[in-house]
Every structure is written in structure tokens, then in C-alpha cells.
Protein backbone atom coordinates (compact mmCIF):
# COMPACT_ATOMS: atom_id res chain seq x y z
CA UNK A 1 0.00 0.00 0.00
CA UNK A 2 1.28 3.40 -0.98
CA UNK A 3 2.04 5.75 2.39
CA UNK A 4 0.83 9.63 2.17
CA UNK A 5 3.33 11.93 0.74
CA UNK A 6 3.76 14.89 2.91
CA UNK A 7 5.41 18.34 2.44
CA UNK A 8 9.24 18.51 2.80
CA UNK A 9 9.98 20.45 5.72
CA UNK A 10 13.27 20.97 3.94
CA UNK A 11 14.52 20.25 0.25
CA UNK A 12 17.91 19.15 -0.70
CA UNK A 13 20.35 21.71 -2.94
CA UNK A 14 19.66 19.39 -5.68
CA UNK A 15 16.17 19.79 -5.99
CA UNK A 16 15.98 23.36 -4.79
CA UNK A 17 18.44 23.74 -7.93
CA UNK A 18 16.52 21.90 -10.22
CA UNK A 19 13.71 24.29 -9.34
CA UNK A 20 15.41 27.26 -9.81
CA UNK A 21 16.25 25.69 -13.65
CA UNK A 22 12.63 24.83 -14.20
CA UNK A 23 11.56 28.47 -12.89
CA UNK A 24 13.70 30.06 -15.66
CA UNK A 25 12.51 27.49 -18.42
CA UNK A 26 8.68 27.97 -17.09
CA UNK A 27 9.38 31.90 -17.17
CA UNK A 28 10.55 32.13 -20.56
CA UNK A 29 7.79 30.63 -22.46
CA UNK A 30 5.80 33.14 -24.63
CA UNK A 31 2.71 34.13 -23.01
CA UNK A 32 -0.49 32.66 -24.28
CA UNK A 33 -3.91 32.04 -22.76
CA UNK A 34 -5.92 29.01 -21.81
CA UNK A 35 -7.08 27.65 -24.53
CA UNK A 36 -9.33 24.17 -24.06
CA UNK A 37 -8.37 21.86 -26.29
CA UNK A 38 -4.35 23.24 -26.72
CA UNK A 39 -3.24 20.05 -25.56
CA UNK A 40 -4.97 17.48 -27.48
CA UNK A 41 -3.59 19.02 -30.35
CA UNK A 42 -0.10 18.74 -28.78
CA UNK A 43 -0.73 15.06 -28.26
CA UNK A 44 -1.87 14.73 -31.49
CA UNK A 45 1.52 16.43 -32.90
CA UNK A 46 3.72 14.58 -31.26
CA UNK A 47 3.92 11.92 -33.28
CA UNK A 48 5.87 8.64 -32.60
CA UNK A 49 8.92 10.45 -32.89
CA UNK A 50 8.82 13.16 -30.37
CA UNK A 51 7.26 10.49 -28.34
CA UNK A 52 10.13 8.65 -28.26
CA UNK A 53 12.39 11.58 -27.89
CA UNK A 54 10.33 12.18 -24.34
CA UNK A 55 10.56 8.40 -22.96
CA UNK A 56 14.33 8.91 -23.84
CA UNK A 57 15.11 12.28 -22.17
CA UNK A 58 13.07 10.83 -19.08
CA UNK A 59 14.78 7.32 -19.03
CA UNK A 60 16.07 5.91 -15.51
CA UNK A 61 17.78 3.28 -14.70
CA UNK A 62 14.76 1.20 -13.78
CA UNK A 63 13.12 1.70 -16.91
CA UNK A 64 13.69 -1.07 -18.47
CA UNK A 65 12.79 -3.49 -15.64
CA UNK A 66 9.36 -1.28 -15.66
CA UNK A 67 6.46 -2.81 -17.76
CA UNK A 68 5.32 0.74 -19.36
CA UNK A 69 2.31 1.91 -21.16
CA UNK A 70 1.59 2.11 -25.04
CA UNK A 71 2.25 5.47 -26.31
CA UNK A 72 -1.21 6.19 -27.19
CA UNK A 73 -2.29 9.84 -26.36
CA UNK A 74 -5.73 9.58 -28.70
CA UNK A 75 -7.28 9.82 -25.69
CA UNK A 76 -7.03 13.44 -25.08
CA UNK A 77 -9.27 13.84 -28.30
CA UNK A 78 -12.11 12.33 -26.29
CA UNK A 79 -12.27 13.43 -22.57
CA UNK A 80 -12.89 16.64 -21.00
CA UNK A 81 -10.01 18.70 -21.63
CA UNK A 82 -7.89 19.26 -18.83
CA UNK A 83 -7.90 23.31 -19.51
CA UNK A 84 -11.52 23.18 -18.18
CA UNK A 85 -10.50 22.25 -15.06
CA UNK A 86 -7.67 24.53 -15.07
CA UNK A 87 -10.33 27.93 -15.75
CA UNK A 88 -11.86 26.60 -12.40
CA UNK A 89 -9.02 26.90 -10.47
CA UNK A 90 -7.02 29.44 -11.11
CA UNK A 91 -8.34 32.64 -9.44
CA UNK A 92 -9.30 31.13 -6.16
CA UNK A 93 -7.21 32.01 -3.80
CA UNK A 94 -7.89 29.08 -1.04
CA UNK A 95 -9.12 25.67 -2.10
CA UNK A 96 -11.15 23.34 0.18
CA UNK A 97 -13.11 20.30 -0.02
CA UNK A 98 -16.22 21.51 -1.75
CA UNK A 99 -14.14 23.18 -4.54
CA UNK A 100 -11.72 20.13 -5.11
CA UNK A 101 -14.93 18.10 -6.19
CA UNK A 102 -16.64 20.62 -8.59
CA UNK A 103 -13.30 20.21 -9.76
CA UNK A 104 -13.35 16.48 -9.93
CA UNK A 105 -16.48 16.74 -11.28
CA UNK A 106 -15.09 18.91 -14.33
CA UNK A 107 -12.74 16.90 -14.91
CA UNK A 108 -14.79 13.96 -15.61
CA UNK A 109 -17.68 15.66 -17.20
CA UNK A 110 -20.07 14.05 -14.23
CA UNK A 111 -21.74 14.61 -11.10
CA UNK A 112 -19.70 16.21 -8.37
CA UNK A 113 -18.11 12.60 -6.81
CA UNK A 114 -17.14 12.14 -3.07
CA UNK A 115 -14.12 11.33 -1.20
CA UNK A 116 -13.57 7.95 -1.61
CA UNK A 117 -14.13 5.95 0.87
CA UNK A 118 -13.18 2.60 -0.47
CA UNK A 119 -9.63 0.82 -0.59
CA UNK A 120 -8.41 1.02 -4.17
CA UNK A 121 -5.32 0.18 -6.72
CA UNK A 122 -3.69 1.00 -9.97
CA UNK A 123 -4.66 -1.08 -13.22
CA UNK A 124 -2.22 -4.29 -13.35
CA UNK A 125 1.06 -4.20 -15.45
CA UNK A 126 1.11 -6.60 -17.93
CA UNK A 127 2.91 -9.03 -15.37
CA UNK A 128 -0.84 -8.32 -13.30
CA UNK A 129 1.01 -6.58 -10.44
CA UNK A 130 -0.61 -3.31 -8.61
CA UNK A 131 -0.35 -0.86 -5.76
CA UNK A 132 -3.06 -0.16 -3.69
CA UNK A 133 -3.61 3.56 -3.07
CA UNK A 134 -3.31 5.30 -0.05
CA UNK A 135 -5.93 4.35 2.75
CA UNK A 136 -9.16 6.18 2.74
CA UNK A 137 -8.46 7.23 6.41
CA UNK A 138 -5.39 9.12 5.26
CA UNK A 139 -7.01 11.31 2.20
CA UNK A 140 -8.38 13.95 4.71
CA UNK A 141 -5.20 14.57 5.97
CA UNK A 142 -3.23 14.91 2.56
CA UNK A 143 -5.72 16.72 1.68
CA UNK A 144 -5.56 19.18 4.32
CA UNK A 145 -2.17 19.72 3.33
CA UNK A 146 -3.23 20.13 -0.65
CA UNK A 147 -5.45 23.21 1.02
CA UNK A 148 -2.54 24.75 3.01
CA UNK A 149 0.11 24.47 0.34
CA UNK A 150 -2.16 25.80 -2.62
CA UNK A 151 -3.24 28.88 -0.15
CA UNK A 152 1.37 29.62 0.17
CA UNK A 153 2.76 32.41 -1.19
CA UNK A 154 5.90 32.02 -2.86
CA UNK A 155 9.29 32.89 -5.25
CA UNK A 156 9.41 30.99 -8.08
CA UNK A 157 11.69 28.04 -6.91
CA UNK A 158 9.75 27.40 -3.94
CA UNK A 159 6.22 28.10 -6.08
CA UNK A 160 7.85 25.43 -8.74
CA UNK A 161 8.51 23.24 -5.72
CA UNK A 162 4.54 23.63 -4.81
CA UNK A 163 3.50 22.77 -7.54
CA UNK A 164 5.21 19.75 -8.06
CA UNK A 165 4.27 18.77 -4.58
CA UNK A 166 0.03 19.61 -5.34
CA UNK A 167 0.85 16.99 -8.42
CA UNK A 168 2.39 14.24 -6.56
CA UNK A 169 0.24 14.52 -3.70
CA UNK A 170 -2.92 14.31 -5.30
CA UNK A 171 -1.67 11.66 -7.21
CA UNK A 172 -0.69 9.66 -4.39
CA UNK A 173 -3.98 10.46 -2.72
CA UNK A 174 -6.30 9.57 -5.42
CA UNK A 175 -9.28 10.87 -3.30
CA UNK A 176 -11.69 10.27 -6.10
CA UNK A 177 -13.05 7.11 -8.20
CA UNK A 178 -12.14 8.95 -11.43
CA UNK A 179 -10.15 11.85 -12.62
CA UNK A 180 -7.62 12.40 -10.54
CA UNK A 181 -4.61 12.33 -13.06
CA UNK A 182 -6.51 15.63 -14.51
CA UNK A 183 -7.19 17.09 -11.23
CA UNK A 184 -3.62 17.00 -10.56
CA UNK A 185 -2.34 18.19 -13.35
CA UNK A 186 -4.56 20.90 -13.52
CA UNK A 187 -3.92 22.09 -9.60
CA UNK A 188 0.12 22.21 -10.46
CA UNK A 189 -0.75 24.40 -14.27
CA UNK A 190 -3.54 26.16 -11.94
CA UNK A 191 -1.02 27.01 -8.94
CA UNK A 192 1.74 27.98 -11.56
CA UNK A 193 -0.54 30.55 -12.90
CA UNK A 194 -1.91 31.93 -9.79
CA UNK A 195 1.31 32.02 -8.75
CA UNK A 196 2.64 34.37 -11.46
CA UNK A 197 5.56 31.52 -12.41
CA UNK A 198 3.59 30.68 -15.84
CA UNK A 199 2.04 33.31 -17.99
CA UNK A 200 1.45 30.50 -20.93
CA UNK A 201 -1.88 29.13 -20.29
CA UNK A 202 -1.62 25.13 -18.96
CA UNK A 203 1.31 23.27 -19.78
CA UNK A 204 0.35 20.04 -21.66
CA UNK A 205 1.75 18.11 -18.55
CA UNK A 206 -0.52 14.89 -19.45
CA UNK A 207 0.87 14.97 -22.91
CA UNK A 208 4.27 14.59 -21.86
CA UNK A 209 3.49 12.02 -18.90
CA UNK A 210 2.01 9.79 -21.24
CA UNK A 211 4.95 9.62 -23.86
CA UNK A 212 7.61 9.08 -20.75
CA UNK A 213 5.92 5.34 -21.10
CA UNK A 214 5.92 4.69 -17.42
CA UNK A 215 9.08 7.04 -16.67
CA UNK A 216 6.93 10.04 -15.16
CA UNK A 217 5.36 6.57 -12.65
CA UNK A 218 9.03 5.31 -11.85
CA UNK A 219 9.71 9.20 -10.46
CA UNK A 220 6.51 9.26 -8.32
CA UNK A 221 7.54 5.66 -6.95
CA UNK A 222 10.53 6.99 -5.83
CA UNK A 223 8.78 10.02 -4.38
CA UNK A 224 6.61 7.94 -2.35
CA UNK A 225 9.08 5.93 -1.57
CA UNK A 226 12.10 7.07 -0.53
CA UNK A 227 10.52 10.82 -0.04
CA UNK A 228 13.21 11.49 -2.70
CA UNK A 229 11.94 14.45 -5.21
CA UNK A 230 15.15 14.99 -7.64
CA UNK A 231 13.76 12.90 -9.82
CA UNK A 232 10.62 14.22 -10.15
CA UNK A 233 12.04 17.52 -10.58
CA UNK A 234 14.72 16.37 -13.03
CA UNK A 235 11.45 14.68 -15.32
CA UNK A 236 9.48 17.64 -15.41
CA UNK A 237 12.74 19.43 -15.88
CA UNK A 238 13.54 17.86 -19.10
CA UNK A 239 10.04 17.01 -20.36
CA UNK A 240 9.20 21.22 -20.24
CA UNK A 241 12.82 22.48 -21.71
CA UNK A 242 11.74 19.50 -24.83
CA UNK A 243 8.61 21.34 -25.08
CA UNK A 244 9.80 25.04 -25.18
CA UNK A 245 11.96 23.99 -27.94
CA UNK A 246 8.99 22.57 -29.83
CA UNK A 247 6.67 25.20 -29.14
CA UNK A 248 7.13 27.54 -32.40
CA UNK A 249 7.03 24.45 -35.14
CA UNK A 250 4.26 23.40 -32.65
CA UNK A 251 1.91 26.07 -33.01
CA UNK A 252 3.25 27.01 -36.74
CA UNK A 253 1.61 23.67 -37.66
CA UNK A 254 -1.25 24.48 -35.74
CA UNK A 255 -1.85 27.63 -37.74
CA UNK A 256 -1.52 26.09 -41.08
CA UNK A 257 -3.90 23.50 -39.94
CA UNK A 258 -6.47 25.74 -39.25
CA UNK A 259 -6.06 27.46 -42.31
CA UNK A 260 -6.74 24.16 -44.77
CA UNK A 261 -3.65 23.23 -45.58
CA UNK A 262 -1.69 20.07 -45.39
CA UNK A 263 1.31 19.57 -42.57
CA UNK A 264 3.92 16.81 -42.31
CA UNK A 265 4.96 18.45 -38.77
């Protein structure tokens, strides 16, 4: 069973470095609004290529002991996008139980859901192994600490830091039956935004995730592990720089899309 993830009361110089590199990548990407839909179309773009440049850049030294995912992102064409949930979020200052499910329930298009309450685990590998989530005693607790850290003021590093944390936490959580991979996602864009670090609309985080093939999982299992964060850092380090260098052919091709004409990307 995985244990709650708490916040660091300190972090090490490697992560608090790795920040402070992701701060200045985050900060330097042309501003652009939320716009629902953005990432699909990144997905969509990627192609097998770029896919495999991600799984690649994010490679650890477990991967390939670690039975992955298919690199299938057509997904994203189909489900609520995750900008949605982002909109929601953003300008609220303070978070709290009531708010995270509206959330939830944007995320998954349904009726608000409630706190689990129920023991549950991740889909089997293809060897049929799982994890069973966090216990349903402990959600109100992480969650408590979601609340506290979303309501912190802070300098980018630290604010890069938080929203990191908000990610993995929810994650580890998973207080709710469905949609908590977009929840998550969306509180770290959400939090980078309200927190002035990002001034480019939501980061296609699920995008890249996805094409890591089970590399952005091995970094949260060592998170909840060993309460170790450099690698988390150091994925969403190199999966962000990968996409700010692909961001003008990116939206080029998006442009000539929308104007009827064929792209090769």
C-alpha cells in the first residue's frame, strides 16, 4: 500500500536547484492564454517520434525493468479537456473540499463525486502486479495539506517546488473514483498561474506524462518511496525544456492547420 506523501519540511540543494532551472525554463515561455483543447492538439503532434524523444530524455535506470504503457495519447481527443478544469481553479485564492470536487467533477464531465471511501489500486502491469492507493483514512489529511500548500505564497523556486508537490500529492492520494490524473495536473498548471511563475496558459503536462511510457510513474515511486523528489524535478525538468523547444514548429503547424492546408509536422 502506498504511504501519504507529505510536504518537505526541507529540500535538498539538488532539488531546490533543479527548481530554480525549471523556474527560468517555465518563465521564458511566450505568453499565451488558456485555450481548451491546446493540448490534445499537442498530443496529437507529437507523433511517434517526439514520443520517443520524451521516454528517452526521461529514461532511468529502472526503466527497463518497468512494464510501461503504449504510447497512445488519442485519448485526449475524447475526454474533458484538462484546460476546463484549469479555468476553475485558477483565481481562487484558497481551495477546500467543496471546490476540489466541482473540480473532480469537471474533470470527468459528471456529477460532483465524493471522497472515496473505499480501498483502491492502480490497473495491473502486464505481469498483473498493482499498488493499492493510499488508505481512505489518510485522504483527509493529505488533503488538508493540498489546502494549506495551494493557499502559500511564494518565489518561483519554492512556487515550482509547490507545484510539483500539489501533483504528486494528489496523485498519491487519489481521493476520487475517477479523474484524478486531470485534477492533478490541472492544480500544479492552476497554482503555476496563480502564482505568477507561468504566464502561458496550462502546460500540456498529461501529454508529456504519457509519452515518458511509465518514466513520469518510476519518479513518483521513488517520491513515495524514498521521499526522494530529484527525480521528479529532473522529469518535469527535461520534459518542459523539450517542449519550449517545440513550441514555435508546434503552433506554426497548428496555424496552417487551421487554415486548410496540409502539414507533415
Amino acid at each position: 500500500m502506498r504511504k501519504p506523501i507529505s510536504y518537505p519540511a526541507s529540500a535538498s540543494s539538488e532539488t531546490v536547484e533543479l527548481c530554480e532551472a525549471l523556474a527560468g525554463v517555465i518563465q521564458n515561455l511566450p505568453a499565451r492564454p488558456i485555450v481548451r483543447g491546446r493540448e490534445a492538439k499537442f498530443a496529437a503532434w507529437l507523433g511517434d517520434r517526439r514520443m520517443k524523444e520524451i521516454e528517452d530524455l526521461t529514461r532511468d535506470e529502472l526503466s527497463e525493468y518497468f512494464a510501461g504503457t503504449q504510447r497512445d495519447l488519442s485519448h485526449f481527443e475524447r475526454r474533458i479537456p484538462e484546460e476546463a478544469v484549469v479555468q476553475f481553479l485558477v483565481d481562487r485564492p484558497r481551495i477546500d473540499s467543496p471546490a476540489l470536487k466541482v473540480a473532480a467533477g469537471v474533470a470527468t464531465g459528471g456529477p460532483f463525486p465524493d471522497i472515496r471511501s473505499t480501498v483502491i489500486t492502480t490497473q495491473p502491469d502486464r505481469q498483473g502486479r498493482y499498488v493499492q492507493f493510499i488508505a481512505p483514512d489518510h485522504i483527509s489529511g493529505v488533503l488538508s495539506e493540498v489546502y494549506r500548500v495551494w493557499a502559500m505564497a511564494a518565489p518561483a523556486p519554492e512556487a515550482v517546488f509547490n507545484a510539483v508537490w500539489l501533483l504528486a500529492a494528489v496523485l498519491n492520494a487519489h481521493p476520487f473514483p475517477d479523474g484524478n490524473g486531470r485534477l492533478a495536473r490541472a492544480l500544479c498548471n492552476a497554482y503555476l498561474l496563480k502564482s505568477g511563475v507561468l504566464c502561458h496558459g496550462a502546460l500540456p503536462l498529461g501529454a508529456l506524462i504519457y509519452a515518458s511510457r511509465g518514466n513520469f510513474e518510476i519518479a513518483m515511486r521513488r517520491v513515495e518511496i524514498m521521499q526522494t523528489w530529484e527525480p521528479l524535478c529532473r522529469f518535469f525538468l527535461a520534459t518542459i525544456t523539450a517542449y519550449a523547444a517545440w513550441i514555435e514548429v508546434f503552433e506554426m503547424t497548428n496555424a496552417v492547420q487551421a487554415n486548410g492546408a496540409p502539414s507533415h509536422g
